[in-house]
Protein backbone atom coordinates (compact mmCIF):
# COMPACT_ATOMS: atom_id res chain seq x y z
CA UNK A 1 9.67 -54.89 -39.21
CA UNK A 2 11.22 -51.52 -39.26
CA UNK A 3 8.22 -49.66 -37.35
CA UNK A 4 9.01 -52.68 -34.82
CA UNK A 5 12.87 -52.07 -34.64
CA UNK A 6 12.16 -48.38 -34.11
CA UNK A 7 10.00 -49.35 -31.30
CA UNK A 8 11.79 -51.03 -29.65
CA UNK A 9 14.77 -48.87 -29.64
CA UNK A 10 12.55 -46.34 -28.30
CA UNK A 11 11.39 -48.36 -25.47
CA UNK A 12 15.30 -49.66 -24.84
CA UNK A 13 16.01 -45.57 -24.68
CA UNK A 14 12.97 -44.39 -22.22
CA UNK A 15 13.89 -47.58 -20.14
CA UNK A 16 17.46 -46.48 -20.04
CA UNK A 17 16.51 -42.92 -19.40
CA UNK A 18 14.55 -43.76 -16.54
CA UNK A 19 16.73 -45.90 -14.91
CA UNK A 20 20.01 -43.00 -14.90
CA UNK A 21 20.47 -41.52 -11.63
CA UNK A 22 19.13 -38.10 -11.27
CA UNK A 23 16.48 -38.93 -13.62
CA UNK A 24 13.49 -39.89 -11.43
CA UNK A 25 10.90 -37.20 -12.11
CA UNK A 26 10.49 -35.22 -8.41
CA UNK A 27 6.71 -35.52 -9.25
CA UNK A 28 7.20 -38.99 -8.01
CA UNK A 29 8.15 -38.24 -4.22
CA UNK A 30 4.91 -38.70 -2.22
CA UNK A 31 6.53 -35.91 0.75
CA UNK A 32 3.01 -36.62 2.45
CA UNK A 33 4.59 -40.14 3.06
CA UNK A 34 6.76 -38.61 5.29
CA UNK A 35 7.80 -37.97 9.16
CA UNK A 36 8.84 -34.49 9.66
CA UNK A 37 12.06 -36.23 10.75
CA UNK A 38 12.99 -37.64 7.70
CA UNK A 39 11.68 -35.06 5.83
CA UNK A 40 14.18 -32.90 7.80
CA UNK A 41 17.42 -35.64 7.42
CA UNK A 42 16.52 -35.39 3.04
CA UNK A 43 16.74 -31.89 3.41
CA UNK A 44 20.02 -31.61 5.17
CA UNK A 45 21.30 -33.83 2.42
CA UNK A 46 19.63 -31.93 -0.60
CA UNK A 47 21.52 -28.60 1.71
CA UNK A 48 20.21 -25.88 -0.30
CA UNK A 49 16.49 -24.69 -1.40
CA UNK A 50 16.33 -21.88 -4.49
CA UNK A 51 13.32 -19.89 -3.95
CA UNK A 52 11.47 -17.20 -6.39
CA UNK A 53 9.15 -14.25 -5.32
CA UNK A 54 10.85 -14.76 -1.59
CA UNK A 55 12.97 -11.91 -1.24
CA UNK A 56 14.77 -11.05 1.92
CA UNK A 57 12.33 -7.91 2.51
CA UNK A 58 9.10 -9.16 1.67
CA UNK A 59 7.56 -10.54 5.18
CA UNK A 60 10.39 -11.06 6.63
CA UNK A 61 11.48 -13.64 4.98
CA UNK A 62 15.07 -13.54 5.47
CA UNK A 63 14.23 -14.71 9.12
CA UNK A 64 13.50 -17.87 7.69
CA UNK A 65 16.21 -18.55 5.31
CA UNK A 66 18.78 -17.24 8.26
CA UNK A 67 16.79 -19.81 10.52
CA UNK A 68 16.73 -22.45 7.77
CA UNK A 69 20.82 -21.73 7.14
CA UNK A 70 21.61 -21.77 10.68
CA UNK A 71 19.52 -24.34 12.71
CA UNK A 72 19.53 -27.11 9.32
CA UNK A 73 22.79 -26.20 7.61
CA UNK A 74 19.97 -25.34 4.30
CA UNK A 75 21.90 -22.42 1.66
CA UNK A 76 19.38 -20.52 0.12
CA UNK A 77 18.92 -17.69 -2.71
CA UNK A 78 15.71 -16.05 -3.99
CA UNK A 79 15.06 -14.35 -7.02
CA UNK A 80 12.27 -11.77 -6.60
CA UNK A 81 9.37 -11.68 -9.44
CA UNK A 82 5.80 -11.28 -9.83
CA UNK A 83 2.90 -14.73 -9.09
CA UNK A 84 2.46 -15.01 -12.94
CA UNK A 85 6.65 -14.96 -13.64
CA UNK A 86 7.52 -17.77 -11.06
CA UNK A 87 4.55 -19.68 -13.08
CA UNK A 88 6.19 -18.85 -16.21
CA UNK A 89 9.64 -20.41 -14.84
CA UNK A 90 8.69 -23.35 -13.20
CA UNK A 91 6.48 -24.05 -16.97
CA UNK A 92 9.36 -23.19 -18.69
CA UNK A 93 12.19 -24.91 -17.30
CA UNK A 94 10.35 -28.14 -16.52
CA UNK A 95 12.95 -31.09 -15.94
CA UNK A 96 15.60 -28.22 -15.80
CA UNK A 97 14.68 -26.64 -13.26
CA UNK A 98 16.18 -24.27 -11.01
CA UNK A 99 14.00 -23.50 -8.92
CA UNK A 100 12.14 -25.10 -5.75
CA UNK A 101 9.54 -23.16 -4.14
CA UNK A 102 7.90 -19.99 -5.04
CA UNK A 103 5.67 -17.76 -2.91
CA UNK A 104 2.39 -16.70 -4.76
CA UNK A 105 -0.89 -14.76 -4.82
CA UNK A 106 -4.17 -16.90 -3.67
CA UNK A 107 -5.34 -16.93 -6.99
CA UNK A 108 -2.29 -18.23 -8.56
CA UNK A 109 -2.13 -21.19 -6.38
CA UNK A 110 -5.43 -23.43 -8.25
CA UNK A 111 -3.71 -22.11 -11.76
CA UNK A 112 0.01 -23.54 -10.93
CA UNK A 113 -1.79 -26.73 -9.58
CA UNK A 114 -4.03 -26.73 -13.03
CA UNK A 115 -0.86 -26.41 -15.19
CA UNK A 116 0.30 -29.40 -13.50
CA UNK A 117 3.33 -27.50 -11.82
CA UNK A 118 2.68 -28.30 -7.80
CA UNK A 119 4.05 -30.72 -5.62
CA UNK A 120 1.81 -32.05 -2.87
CA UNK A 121 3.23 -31.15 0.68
CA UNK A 122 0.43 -30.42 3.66
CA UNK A 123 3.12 -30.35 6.08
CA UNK A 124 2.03 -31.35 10.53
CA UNK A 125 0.31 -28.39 10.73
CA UNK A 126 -2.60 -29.12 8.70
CA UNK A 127 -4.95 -29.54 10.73
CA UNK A 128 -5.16 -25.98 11.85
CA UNK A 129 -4.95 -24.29 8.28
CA UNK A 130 -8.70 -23.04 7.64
CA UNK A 131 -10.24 -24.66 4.69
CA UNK A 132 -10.13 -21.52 2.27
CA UNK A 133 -6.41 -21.81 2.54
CA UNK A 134 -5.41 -24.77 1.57
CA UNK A 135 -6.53 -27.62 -1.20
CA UNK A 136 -7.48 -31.02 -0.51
CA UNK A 137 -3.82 -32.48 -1.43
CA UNK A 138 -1.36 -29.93 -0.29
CA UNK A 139 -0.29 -28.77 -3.73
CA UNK A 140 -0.83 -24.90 -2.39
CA UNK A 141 -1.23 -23.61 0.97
CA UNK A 142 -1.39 -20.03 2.43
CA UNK A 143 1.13 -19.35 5.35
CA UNK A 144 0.30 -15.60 5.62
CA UNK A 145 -2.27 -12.87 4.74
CA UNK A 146 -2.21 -9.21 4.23
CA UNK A 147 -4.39 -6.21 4.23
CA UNK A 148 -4.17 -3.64 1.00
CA UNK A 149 -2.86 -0.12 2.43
CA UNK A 150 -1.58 3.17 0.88
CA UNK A 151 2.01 4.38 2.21
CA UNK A 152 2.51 7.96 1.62
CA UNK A 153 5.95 10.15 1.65
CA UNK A 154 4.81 13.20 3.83
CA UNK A 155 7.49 14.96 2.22
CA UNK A 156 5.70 14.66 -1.22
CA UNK A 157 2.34 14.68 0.11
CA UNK A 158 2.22 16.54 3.51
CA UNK A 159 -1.49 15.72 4.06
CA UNK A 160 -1.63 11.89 3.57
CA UNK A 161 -5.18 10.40 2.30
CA UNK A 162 -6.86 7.97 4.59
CA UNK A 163 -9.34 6.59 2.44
CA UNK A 164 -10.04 6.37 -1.87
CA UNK A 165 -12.24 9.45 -1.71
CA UNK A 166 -8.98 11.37 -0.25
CA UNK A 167 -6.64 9.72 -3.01
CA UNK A 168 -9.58 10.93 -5.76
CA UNK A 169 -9.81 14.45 -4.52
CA UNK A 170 -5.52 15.08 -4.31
CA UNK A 171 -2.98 16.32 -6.79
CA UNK A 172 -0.25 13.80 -6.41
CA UNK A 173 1.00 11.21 -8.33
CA UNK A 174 -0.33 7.40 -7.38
CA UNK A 175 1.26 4.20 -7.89
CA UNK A 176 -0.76 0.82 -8.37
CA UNK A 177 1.55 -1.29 -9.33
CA UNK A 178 1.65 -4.04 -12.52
CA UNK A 179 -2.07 -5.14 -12.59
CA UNK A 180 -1.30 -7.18 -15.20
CA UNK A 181 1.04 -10.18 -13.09
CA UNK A 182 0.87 -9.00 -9.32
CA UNK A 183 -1.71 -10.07 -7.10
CA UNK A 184 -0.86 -7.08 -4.65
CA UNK A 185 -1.60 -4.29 -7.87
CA UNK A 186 -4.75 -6.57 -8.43
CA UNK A 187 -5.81 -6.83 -5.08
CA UNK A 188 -5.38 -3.00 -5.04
CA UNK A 189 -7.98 -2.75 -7.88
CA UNK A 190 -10.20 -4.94 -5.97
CA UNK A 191 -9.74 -2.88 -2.75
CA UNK A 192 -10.96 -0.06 -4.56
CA UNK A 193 -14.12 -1.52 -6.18
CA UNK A 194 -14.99 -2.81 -2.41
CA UNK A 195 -14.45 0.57 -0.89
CA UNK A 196 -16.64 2.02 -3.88
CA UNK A 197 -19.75 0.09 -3.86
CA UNK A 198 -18.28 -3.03 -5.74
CA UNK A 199 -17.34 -6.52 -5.08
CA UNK A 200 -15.53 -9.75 -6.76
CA UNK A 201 -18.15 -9.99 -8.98
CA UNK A 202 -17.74 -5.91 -9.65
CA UNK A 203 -14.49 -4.90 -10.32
CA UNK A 204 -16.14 -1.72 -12.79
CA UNK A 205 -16.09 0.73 -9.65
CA UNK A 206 -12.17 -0.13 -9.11
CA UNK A 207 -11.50 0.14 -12.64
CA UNK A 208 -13.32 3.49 -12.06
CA UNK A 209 -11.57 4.63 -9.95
CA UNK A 210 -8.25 4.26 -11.57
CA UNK A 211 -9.78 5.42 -14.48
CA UNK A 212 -10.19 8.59 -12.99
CA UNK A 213 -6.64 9.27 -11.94
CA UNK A 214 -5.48 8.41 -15.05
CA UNK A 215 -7.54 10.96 -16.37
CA UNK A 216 -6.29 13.30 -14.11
CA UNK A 217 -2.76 12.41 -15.53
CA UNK A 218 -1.70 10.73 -11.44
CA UNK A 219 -1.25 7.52 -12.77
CA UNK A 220 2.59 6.53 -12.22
CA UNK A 221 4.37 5.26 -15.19
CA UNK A 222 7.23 3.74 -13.71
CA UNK A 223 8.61 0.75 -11.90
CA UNK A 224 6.71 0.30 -8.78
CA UNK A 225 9.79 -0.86 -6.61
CA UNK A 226 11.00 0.05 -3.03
CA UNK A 227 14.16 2.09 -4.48
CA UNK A 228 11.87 4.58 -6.11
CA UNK A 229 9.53 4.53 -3.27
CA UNK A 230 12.68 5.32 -0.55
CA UNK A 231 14.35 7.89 -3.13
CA UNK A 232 11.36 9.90 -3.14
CA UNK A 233 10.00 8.74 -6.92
CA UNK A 234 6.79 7.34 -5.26
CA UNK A 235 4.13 9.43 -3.60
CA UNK A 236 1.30 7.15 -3.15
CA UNK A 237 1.47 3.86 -3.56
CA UNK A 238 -0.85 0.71 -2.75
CA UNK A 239 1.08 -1.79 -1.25
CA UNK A 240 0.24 -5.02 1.37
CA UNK A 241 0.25 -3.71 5.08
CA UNK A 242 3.68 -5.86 5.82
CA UNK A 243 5.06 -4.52 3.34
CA UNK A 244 4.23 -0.87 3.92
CA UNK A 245 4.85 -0.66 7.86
CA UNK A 246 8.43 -2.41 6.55
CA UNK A 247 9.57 0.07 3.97
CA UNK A 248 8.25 2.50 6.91
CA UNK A 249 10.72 1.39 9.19
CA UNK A 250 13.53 0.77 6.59
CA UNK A 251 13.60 3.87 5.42
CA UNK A 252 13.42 5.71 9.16
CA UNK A 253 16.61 3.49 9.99
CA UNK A 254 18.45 4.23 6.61
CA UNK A 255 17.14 8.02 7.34
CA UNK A 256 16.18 9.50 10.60
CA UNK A 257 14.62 12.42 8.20
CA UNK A 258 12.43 9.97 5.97
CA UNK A 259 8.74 11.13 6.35
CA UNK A 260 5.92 7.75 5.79
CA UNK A 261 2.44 6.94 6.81
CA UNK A 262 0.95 3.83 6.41
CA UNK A 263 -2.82 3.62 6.95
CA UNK A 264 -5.78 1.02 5.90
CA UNK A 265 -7.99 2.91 3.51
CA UNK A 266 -11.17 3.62 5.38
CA UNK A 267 -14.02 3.42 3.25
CA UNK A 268 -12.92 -0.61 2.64
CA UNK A 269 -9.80 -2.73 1.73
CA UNK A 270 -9.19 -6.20 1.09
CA UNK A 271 -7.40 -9.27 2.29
CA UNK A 272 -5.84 -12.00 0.82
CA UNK A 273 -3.31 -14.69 1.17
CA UNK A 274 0.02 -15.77 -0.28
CA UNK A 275 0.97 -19.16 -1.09
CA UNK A 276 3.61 -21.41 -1.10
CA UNK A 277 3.84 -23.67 -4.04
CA UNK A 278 6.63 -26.60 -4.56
CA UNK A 279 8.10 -27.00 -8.01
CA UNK A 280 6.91 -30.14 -9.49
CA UNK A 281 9.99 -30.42 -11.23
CA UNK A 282 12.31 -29.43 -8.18
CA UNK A 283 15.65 -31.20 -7.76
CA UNK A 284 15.27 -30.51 -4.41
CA UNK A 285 11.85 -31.76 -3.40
CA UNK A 286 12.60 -32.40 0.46
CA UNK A 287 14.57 -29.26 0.90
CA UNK A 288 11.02 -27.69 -0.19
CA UNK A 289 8.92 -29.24 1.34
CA UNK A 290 10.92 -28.86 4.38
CA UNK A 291 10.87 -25.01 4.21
CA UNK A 292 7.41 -24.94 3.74
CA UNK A 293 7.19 -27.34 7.01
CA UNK A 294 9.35 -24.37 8.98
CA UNK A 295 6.80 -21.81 7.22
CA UNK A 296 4.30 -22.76 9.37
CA UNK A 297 5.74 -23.99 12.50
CA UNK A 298 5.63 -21.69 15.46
CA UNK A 299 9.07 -20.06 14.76
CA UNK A 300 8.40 -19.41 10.81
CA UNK A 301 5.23 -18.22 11.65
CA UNK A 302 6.95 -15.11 13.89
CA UNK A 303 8.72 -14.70 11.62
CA UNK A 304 6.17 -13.46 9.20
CA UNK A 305 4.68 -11.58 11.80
CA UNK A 306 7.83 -9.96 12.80
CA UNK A 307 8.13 -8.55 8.98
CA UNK A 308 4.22 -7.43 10.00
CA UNK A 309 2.42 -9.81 7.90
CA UNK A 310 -0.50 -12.25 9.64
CA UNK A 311 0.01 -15.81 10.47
CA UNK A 312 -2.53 -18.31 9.12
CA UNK A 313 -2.12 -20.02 12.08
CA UNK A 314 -4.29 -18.03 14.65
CA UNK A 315 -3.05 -20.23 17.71
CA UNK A 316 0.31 -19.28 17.50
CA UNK A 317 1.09 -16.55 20.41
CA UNK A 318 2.95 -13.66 19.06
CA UNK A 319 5.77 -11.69 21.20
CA UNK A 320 4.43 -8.21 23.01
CA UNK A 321 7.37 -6.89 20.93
CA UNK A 322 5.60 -7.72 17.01
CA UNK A 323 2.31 -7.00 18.66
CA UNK A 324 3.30 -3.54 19.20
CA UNK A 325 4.68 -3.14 15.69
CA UNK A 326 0.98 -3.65 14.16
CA UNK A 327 -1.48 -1.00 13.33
CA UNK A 328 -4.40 0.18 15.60
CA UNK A 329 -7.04 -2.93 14.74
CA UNK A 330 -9.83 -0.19 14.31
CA UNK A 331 -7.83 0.53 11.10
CA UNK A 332 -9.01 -2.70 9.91
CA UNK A 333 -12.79 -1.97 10.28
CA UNK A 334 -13.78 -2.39 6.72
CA UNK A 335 -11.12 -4.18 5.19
CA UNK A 336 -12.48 -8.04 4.24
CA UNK A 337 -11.46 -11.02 2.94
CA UNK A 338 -11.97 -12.63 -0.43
CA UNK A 339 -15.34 -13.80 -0.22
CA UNK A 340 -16.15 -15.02 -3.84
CA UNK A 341 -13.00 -16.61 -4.36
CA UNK A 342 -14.31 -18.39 -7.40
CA UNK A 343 -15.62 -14.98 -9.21
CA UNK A 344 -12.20 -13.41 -8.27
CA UNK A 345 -9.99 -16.53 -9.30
CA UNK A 346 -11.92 -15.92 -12.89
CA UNK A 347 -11.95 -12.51 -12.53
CA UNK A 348 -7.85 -12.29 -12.89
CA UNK A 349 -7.59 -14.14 -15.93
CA UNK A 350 -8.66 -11.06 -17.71
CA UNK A 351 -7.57 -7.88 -15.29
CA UNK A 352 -4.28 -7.22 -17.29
CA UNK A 353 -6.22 -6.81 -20.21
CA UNK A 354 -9.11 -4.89 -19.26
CA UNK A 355 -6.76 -2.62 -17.03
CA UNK A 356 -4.73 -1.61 -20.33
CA UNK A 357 -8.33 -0.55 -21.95
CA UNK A 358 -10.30 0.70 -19.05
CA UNK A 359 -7.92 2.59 -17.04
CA UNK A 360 -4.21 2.53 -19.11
CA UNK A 361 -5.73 3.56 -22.48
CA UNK A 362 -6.86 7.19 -20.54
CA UNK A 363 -3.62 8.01 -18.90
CA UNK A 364 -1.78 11.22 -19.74
């Protein structure tokens, strides 16, 4: 009889719980179910979307939250961190969470929606997403891609390398970023093992590589961010093109006398895709989904392109102006895309570790 009681004041307790207001789990909200029109009205009424890994300067993303703020009435705020961090809050938080949307790595996207942490949203342009960047359901889907490149300050390094072999045979110090949680430091590593003989299923001539420098003592030790790189702390660093030609031109407005060059590395490079997952336990699940809906419409998809990055949508018809803001497309000749996905998706369960003994564990 007690064991009966208990149950029943358990059940009377979950019922009651489910029933508050508030309480609905956003897991519930089938956005797929939806006309971009009311999609849009929800959003307006949710009025603001938190975002993580979405800063301002990162593909020109603050084009879209201006956009979103001034066309929908939408607030918005980022806070900037690494693929495997805005997993780590969205798993930690849970039914508290802060958070709606978070921009991630093309490997990270199958791991949120394994951990159970994605919302479904395909959004009206679905149709012309190309199967490798997307799942079946909507849970991730790439709005933009990038191509790894080296930016260089000419006033550290007068000479700048154009390919690995030139980064191998200078003096100066290099910067690959946390290999460990970023998927632009780990796409680095695999940019290297493709432009030395390797492949997804290969990574040993990247680690190699890096090895090498370490060696040497040019490994970087510090915190790979754009103040170090515009105050002069960073020499050589391996960043996504958007992001490189945007620093570039950041720093030349900031300081006429600033020095960078921004090339593809010529003996190979890769490319890869970032992501746009949905909290599964947003608060705001429409405001989301709705900013992933601008993403990829024609305007969000400039707007990407305008911070340099390339839109997954090839139909859309960028302005002479962004087109002229792109490097030379010969630059591009050996850089590839992610071709084993599977191999690399496995592959960067285990780079953090191996980078600390194969390339870390030599540095000076």
């Amino acid at each position: 009889m007690i064991g009966a009681a208990v149950a029943v004041v358990i059940i009377a307790v979950f019922a009651f719980t489910q029933m508050q207001p508030g309480k609905e789990s956003a897991g519930k909200v089938d956005l797929n179910s939806l006309t971009v029109a009311e999609l849009q009205k929800k959003a307006q009424e949710e009025g603001r979307v938190e975002s993580v890994g979405m800063p301002d300067s990162w593909a020109n993303w603050v084009g879209t939250w201006t956009d979103l703020k001034d066309k929908f009435g939408i607030e918005h705020a980022d806070v900037d961190m690494s693929s495997a961090e805005e997993l780590a809050i969205f798993e930690a938080e849970k039914e508290n969470a802060t958070k709606d949307i978070g921009d991630v790595g093309q490997s990270f996207g199958p791991l949120a929606e394994s951990k159970g942490l994605t919302l479904p949203y395909k959004t009206s342009y679905w149709d012309e997403i190309p199967e490798w960047a997307k799942d079946d359901n909507g849970d991730w889907l790439i709005g933009y891609y990038g191509t790894i490149a080296v930016i260089t300050n000419r006033k550290l390094v007068p000479n700048p390398p154009k390919s690995f072999a030139d980064i191998l045979e200078g003096e100066y110090m290099v910067t690959p970023g946390n290999v460990a949680q970023a998927t632009q430091a780990q796409c680095a590593l695999l940019a290297a093992a493709i432009a030395n003989g390797g492949s997804e299923t290969n990574l040993q001539p990247g680690f190699d590589f890096f090895r090498k420098l370490a060696e040497q003592g040019r490994i970087d030790m510090g915190e790979p961010n754009v103040a170090r790189l515009e105050k002069g702390e960073i020499a050589c660093y391996f960043v996504w093109d958007y992001n490189a030609l945007g620093y570039r031109d950041q720093f030349k407005a900031n300081n006429p006398e600033a020095e960078y060059d921004v090339c593809i590395p010529a003996d190979g490079s890769v490319q890869s895709g970032y992501a746009t997952i949905i909290n599964a336990y947003t608060k705001r699940p429409h405001a989301a989904a709705f900013t992933r809906e601008y993403i990829l419409s024609d305007a969000g998809q400039i707007n990407l392109a305008r911070g340099y990055a390339t839109p997954i949508r090839g139909s859309v018809e960028l302005p002479d102006d962004v087109k002229a803001k792109m490097l030379p497309s010969e630059q591009y000749a050996k850089a590839r895309p992610i071709s084993d996905f599977k191999a690399w998706e496995e592959a960067a369960k285990s780079l953090g570790t191996k980078w600390q003994e194969e390339v870390m564990a030599y540095a000076k």
